[in-house]
Protein backbone atom coordinates (compact mmCIF):
# COMPACT_ATOMS: atom_id res chain seq x y z
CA UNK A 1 68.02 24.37 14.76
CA UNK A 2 70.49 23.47 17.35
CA UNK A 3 69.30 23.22 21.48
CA UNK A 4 71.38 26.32 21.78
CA UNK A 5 69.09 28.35 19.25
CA UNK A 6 71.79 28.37 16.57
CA UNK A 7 72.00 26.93 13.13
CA UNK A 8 74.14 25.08 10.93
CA UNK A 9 74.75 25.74 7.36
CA UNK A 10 75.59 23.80 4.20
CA UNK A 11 78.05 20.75 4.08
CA UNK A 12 80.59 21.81 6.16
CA UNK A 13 77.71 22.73 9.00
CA UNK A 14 79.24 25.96 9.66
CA UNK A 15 77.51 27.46 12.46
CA UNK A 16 75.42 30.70 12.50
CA UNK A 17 77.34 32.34 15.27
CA UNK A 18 80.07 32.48 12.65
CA UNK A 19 77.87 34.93 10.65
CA UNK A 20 78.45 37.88 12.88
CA UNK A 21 82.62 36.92 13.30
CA UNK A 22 82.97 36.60 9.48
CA UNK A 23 80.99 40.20 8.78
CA UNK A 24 83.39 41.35 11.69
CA UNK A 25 86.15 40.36 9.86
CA UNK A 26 85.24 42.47 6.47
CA UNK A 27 83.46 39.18 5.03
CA UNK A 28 80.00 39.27 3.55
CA UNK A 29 78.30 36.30 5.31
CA UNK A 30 75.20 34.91 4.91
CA UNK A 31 73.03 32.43 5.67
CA UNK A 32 72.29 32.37 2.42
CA UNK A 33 75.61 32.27 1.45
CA UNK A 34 76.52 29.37 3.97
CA UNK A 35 73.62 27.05 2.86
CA UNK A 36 73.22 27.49 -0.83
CA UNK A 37 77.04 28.29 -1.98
CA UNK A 38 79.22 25.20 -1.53
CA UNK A 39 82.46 27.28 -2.34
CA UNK A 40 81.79 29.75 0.34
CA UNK A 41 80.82 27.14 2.66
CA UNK A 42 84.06 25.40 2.12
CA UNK A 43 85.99 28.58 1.99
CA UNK A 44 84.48 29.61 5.18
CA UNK A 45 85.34 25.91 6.96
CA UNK A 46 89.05 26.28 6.05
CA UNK A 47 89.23 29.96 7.46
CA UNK A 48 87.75 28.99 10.51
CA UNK A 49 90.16 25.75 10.87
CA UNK A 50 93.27 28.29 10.20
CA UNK A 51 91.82 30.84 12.98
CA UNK A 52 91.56 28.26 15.38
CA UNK A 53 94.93 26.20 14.61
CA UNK A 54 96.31 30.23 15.16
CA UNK A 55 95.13 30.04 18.59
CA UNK A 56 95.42 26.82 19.49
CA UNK A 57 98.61 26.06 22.08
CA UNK A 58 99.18 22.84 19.52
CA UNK A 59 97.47 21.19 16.32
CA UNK A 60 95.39 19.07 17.67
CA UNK A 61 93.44 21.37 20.35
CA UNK A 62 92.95 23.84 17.38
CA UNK A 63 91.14 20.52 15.35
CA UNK A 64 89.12 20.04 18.74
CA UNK A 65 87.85 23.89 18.46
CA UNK A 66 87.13 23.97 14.93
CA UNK A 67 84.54 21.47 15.77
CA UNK A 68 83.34 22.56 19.40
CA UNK A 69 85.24 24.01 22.47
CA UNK A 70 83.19 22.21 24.46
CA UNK A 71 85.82 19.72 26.11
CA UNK A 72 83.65 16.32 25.22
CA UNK A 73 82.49 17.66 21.80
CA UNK A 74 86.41 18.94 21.20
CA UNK A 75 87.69 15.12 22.27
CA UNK A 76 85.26 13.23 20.80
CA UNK A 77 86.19 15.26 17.38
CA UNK A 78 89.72 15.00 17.62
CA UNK A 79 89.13 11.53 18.11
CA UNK A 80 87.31 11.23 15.26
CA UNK A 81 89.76 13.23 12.69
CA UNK A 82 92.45 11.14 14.26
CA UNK A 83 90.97 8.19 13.28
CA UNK A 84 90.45 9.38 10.04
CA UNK A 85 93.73 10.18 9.07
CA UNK A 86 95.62 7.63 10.82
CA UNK A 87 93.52 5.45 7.99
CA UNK A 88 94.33 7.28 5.10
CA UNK A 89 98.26 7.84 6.46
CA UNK A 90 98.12 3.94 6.67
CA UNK A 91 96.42 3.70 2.91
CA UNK A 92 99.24 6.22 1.73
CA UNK A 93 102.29 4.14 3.03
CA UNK A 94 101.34 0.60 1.87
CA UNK A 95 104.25 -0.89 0.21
């Protein structure tokens, strides 16, 4: 349980506020189906990355939100992701 009285679910920790947006939206959500169905989980991470690169004024901001809009959770993520791929980008183009 998060401070904030939410919840996270499965292993992309989608959040339960999502629940509501996704049954909104014409998609059966659960928490069931978030904690105990890693394909729905996953499915439900990469639609929730796409609505947020949609509103997003450029790529990176929309990577922030995915993760939190709140601005020191959205830098410190974007931070992180960076990171990330900058590492794998380097691993890619090795000669």
């Amino acid at each position: 349980m998060n401070k904030n009285g939410t919840a996270d679910f499965g292993p992309a920790q989608i959040n339960s506020t999502w629940i509501r947006r996704f049954r909104d939206r014409g998609i059966p959500a659960s928490a069931d189906l978030l904690e105990n169905h890693v394909c729905f989980n996953l499915y439900a991470s990469g639609w929730i990355l796409r609505y947020e690169l949609d509103r997003a004024p450029d790529f990176w901001t929309g990577v922030g939100n995915y993760h939190s809009h709140t601005p020191e959770y959205n830098r410190s993520y974007i931070k992180r992701v960076r990171a990330n791929w900058d590492a794998i980008y380097s691993l890619a183009t090795r000669n």
